[in-house]
PDB file of N, CA and C in Angstrom:
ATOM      1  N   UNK A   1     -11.604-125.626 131.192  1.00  0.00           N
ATOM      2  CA  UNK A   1     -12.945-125.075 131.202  1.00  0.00           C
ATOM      3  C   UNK A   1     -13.130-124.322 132.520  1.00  0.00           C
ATOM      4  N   UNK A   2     -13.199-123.246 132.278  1.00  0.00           N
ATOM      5  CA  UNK A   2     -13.680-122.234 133.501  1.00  0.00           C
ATOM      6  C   UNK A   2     -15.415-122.258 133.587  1.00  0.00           C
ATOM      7  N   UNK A   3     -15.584-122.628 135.354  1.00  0.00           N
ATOM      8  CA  UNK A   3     -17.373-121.997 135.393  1.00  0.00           C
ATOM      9  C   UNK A   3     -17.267-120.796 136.157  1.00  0.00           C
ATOM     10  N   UNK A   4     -17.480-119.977 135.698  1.00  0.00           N
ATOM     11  CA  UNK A   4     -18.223-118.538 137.277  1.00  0.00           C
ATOM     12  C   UNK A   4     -19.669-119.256 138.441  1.00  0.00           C
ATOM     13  N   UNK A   5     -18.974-119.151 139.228  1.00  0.00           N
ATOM     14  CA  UNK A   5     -20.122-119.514 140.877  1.00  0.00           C
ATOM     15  C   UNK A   5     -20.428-118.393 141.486  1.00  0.00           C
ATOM     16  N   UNK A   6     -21.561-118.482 141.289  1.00  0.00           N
ATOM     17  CA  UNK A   6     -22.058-116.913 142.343  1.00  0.00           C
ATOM     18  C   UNK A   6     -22.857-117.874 143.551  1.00  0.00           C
ATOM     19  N   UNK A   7     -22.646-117.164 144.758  1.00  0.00           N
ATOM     20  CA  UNK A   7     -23.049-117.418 145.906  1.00  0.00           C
ATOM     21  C   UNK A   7     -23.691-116.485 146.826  1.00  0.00           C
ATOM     22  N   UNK A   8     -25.128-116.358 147.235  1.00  0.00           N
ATOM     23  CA  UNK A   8     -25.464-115.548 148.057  1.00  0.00           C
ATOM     24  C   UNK A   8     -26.236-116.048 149.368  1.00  0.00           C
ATOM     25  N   UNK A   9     -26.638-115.247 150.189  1.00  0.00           N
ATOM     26  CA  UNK A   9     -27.185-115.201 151.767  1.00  0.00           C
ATOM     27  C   UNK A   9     -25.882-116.643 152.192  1.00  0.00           C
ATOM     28  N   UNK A  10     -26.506-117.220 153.388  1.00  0.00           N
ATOM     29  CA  UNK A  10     -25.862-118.039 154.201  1.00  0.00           C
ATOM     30  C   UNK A  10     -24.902-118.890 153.608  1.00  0.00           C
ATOM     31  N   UNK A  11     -25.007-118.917 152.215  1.00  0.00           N
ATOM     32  CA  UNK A  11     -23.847-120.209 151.141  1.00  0.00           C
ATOM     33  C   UNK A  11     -22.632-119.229 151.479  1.00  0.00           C
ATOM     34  N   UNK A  12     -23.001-117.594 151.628  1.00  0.00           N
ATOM     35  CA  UNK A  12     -21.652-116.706 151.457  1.00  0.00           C
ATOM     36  C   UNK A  12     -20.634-116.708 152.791  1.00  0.00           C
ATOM     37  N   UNK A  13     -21.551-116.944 154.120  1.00  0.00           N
ATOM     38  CA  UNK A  13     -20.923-117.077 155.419  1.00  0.00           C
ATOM     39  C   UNK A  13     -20.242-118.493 155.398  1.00  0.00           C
ATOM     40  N   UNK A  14     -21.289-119.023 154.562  1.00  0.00           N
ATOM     41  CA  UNK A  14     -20.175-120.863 154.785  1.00  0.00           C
ATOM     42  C   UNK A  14     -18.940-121.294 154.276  1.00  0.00           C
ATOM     43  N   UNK A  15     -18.515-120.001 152.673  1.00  0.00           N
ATOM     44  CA  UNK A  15     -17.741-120.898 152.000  1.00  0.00           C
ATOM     45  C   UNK A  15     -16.914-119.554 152.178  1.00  0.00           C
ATOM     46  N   UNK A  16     -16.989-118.075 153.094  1.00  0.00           N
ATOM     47  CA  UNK A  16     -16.553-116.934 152.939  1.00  0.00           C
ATOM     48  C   UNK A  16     -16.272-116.034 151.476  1.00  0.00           C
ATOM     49  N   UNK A  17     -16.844-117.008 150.820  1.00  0.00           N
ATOM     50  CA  UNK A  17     -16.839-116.203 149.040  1.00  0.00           C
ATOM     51  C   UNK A  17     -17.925-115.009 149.146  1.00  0.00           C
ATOM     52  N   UNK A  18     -18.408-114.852 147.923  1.00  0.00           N
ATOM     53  CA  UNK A  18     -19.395-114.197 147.188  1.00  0.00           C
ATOM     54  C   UNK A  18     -19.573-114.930 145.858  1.00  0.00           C
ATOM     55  N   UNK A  19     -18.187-115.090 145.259  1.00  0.00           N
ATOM     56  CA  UNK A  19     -17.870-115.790 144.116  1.00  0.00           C
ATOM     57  C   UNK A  19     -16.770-116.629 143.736  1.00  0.00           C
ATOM     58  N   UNK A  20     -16.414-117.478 142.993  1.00  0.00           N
ATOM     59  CA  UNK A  20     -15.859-118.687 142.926  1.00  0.00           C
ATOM     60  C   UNK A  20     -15.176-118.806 141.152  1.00  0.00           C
ATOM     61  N   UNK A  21     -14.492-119.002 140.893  1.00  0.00           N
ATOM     62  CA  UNK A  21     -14.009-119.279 139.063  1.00  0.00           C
ATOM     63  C   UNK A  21     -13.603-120.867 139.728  1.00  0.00           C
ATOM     64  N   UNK A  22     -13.936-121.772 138.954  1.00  0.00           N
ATOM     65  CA  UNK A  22     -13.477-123.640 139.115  1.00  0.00           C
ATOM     66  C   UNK A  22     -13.022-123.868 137.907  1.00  0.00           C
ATOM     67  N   UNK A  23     -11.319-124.050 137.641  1.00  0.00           N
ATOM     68  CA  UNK A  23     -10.887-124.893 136.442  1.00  0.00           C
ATOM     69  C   UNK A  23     -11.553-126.382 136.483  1.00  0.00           C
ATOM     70  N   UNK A  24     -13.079-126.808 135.654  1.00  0.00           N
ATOM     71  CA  UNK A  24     -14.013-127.462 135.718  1.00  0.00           C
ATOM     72  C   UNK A  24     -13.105-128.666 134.833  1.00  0.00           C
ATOM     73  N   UNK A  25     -12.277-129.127 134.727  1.00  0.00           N
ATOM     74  CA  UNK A  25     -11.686-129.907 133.412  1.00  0.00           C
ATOM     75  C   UNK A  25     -12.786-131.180 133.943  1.00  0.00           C
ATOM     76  N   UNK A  26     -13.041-131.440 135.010  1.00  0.00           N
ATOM     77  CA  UNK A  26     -13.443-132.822 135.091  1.00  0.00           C
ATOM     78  C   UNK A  26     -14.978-133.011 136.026  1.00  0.00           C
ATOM     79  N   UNK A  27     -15.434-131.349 135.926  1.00  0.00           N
ATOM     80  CA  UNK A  27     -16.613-131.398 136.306  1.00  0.00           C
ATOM     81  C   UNK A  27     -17.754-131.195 134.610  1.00  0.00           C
ATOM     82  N   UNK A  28     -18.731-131.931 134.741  1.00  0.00           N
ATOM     83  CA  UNK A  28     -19.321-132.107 133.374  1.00  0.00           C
ATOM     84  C   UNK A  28     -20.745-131.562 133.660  1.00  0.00           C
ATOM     85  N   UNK A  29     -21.123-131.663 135.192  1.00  0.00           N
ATOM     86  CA  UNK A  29     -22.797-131.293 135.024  1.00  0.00           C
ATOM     87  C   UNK A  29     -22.645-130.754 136.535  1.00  0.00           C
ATOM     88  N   UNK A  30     -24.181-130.871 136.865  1.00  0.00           N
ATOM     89  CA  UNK A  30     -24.789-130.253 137.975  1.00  0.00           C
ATOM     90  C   UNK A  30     -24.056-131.483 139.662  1.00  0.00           C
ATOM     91  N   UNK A  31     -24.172-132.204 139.237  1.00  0.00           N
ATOM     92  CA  UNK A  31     -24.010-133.097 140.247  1.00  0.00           C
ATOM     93  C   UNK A  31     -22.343-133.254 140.293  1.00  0.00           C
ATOM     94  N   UNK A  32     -21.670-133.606 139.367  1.00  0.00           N
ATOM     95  CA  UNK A  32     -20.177-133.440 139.480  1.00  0.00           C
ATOM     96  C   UNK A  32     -19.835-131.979 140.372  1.00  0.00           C
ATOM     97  N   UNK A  33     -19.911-130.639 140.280  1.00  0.00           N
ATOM     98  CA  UNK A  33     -20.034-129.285 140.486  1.00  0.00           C
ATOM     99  C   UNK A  33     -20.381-129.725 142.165  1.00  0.00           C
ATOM    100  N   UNK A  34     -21.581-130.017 142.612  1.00  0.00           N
ATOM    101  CA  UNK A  34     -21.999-130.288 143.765  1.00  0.00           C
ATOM    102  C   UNK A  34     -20.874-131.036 144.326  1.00  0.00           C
ATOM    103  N   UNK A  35     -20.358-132.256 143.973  1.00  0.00           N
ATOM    104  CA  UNK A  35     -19.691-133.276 144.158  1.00  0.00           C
ATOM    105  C   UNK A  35     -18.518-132.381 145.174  1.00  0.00           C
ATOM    106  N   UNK A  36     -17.784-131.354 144.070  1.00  0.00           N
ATOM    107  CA  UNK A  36     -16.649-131.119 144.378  1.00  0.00           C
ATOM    108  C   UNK A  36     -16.384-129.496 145.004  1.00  0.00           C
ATOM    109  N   UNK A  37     -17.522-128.949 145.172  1.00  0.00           N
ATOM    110  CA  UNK A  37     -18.289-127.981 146.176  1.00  0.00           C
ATOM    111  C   UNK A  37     -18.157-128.342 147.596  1.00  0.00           C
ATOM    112  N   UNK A  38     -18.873-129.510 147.478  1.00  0.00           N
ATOM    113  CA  UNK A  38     -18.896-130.298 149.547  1.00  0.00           C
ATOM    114  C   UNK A  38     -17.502-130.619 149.557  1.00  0.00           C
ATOM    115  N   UNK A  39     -17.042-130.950 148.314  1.00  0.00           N
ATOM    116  CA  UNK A  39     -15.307-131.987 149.104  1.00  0.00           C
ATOM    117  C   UNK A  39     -14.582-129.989 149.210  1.00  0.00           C
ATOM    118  N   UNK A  40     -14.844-128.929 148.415  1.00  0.00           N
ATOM    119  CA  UNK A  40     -14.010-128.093 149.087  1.00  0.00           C
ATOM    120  C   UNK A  40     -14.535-127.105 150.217  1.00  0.00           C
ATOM    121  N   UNK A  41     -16.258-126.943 150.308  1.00  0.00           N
ATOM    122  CA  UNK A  41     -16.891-126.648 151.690  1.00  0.00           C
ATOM    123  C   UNK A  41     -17.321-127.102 152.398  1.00  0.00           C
ATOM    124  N   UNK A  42     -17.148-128.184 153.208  1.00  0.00           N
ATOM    125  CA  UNK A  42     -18.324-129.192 153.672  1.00  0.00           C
ATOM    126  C   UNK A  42     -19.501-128.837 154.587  1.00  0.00           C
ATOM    127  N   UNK A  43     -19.359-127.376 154.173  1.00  0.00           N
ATOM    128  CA  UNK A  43     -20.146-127.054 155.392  1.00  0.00           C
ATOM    129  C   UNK A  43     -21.507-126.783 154.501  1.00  0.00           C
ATOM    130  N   UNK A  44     -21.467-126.695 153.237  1.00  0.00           N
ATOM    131  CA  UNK A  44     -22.999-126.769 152.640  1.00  0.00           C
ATOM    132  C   UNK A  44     -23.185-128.243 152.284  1.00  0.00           C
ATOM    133  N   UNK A  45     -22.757-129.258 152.555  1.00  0.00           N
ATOM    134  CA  UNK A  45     -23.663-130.309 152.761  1.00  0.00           C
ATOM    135  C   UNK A  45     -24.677-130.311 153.414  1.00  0.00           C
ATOM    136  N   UNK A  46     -24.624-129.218 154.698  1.00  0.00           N
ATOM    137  CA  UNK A  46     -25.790-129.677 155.544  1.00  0.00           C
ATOM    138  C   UNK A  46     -26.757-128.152 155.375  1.00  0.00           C
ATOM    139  N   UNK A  47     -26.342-127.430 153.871  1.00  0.00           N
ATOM    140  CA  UNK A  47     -27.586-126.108 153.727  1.00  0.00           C
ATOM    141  C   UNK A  47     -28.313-126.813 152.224  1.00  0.00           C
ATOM    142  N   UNK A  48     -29.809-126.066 152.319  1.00  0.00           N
ATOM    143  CA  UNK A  48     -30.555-126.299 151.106  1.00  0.00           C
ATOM    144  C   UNK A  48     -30.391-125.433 150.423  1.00  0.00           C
ATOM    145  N   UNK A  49     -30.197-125.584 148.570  1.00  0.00           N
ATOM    146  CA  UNK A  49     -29.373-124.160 148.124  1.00  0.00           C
ATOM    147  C   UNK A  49     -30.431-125.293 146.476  1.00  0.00           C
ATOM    148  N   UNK A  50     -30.538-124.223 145.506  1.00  0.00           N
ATOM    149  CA  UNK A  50     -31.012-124.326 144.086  1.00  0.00           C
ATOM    150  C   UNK A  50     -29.918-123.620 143.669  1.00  0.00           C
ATOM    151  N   UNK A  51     -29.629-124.667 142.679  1.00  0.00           N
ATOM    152  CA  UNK A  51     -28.952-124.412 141.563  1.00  0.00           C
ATOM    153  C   UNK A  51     -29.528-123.778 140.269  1.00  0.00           C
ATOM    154  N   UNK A  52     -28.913-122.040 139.779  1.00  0.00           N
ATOM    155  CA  UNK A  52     -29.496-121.841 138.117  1.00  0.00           C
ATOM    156  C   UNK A  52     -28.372-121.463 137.303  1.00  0.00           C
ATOM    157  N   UNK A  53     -28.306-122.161 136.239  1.00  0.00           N
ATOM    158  CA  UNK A  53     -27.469-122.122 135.581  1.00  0.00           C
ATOM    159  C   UNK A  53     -27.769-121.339 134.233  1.00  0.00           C
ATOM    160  N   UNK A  54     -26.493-120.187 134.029  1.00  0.00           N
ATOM    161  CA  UNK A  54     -27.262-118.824 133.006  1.00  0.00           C
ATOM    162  C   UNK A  54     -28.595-118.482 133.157  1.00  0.00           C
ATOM    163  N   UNK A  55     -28.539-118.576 134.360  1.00  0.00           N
ATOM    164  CA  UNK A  55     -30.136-117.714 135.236  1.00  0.00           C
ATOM    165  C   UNK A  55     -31.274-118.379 135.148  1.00  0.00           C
ATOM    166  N   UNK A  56     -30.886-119.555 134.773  1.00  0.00           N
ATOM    167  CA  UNK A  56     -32.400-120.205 134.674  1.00  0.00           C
ATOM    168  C   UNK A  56     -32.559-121.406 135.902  1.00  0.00           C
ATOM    169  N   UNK A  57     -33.379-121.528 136.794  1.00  0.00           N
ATOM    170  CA  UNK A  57     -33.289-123.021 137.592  1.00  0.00           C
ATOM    171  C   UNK A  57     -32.863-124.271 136.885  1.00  0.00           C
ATOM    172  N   UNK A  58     -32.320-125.136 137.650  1.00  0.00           N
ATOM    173  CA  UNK A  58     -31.572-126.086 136.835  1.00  0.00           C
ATOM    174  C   UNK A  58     -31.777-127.386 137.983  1.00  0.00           C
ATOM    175  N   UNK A  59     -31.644-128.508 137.767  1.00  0.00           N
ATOM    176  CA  UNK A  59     -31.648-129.900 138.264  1.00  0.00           C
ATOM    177  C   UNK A  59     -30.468-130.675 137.981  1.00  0.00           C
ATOM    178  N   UNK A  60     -30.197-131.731 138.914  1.00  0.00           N
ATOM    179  CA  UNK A  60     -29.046-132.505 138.796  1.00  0.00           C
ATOM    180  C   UNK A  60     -29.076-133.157 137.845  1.00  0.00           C
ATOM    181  N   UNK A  61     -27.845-133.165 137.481  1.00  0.00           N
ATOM    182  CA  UNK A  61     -27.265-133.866 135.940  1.00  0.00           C
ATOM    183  C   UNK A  61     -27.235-132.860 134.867  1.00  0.00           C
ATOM    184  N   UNK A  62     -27.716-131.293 135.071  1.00  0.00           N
ATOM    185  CA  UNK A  62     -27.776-130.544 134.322  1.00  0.00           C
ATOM    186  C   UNK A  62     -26.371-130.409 133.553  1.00  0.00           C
ATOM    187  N   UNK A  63     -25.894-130.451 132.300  1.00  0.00           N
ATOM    188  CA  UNK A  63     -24.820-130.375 131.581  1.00  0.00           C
ATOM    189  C   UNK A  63     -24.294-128.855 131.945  1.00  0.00           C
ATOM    190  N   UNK A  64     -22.920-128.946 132.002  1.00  0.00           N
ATOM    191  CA  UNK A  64     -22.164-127.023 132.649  1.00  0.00           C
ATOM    192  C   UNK A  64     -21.354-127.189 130.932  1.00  0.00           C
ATOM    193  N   UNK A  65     -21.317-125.945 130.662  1.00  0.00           N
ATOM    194  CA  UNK A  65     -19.748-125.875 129.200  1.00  0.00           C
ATOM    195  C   UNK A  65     -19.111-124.855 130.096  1.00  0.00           C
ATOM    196  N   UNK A  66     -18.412-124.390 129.408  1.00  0.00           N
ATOM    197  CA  UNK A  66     -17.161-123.573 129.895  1.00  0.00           C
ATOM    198  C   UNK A  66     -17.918-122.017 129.638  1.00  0.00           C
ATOM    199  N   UNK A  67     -17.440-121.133 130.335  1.00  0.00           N
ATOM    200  CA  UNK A  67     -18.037-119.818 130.891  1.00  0.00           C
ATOM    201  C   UNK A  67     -19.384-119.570 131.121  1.00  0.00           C
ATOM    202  N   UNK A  68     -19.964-121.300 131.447  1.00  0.00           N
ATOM    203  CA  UNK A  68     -21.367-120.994 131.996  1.00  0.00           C
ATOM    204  C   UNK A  68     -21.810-120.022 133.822  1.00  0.00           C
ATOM    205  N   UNK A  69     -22.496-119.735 133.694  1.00  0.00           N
ATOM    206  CA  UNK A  69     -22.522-118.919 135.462  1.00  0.00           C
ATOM    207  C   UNK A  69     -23.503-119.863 136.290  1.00  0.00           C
ATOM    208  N   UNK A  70     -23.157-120.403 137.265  1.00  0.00           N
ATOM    209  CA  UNK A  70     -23.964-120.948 137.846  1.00  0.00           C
ATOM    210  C   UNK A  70     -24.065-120.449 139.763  1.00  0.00           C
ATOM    211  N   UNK A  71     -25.285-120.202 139.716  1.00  0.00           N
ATOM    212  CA  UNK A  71     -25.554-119.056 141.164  1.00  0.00           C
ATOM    213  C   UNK A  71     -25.901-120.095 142.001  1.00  0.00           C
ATOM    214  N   UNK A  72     -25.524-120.492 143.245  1.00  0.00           N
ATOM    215  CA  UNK A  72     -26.233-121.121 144.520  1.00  0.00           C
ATOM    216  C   UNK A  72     -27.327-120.284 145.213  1.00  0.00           C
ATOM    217  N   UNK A  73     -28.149-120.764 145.060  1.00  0.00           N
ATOM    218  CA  UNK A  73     -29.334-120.025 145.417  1.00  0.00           C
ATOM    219  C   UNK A  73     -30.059-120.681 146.695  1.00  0.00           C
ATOM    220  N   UNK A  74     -30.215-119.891 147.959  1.00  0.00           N
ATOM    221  CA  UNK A  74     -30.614-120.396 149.460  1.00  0.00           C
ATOM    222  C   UNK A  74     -31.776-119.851 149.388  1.00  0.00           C
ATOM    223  N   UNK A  75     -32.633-120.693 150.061  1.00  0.00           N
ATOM    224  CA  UNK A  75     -34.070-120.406 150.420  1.00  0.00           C
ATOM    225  C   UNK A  75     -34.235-118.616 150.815  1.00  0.00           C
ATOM    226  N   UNK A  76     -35.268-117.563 150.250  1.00  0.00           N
ATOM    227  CA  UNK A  76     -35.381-116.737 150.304  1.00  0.00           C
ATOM    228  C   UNK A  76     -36.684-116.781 151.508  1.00  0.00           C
ATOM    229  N   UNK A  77     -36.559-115.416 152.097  1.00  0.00           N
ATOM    230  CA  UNK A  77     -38.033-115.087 152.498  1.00  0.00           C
ATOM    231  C   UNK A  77     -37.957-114.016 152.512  1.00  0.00           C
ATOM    232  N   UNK A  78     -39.027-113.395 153.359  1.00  0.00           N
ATOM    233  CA  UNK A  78     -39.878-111.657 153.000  1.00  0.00           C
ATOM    234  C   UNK A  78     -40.788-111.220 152.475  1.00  0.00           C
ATOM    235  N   UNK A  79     -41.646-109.934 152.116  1.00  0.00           N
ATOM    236  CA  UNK A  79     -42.867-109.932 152.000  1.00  0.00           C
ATOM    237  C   UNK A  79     -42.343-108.707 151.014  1.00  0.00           C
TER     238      UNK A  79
END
């Protein structure tokens, strides 16, 4: 099972991506995904980021299938 990870503002300086493909075989939801995110960046353990999955906001435990897109999303500002 492939997921697409999109990553933008400060998630992109931490993990040097933009974007990410994860052979997910043993990630199942929102919190597994997180799980194995920190064990390969640890440096967004310590950023606040929303998760949306196929563009919609999403919460932990959210179920992932295979070629779902899921974007890390960092606190925005501006006027």
């Amino acid at each position: 099972m492939k997921i697409n990870i999109l990553l933008f503002g400060v998630l992109t300086e931490v993990t040097g991506e933009t974007q990410l493909q994860v052979d997910a075989e043993n990630i199942h939801d929102l919190n597994d995904l997180h799980t194995w995110l920190v064990k390969k960046h640890p440096g967004l353990q310590d950023k606040t980021f929303q998760y949306a999955v196929n563009q919609a906001i999403s919460s932990a435990g959210h179920p992932l299938q295979a070629g779902d897109e899921v974007a890390l999303l960092p606190p925005f500002s501006g006027g």
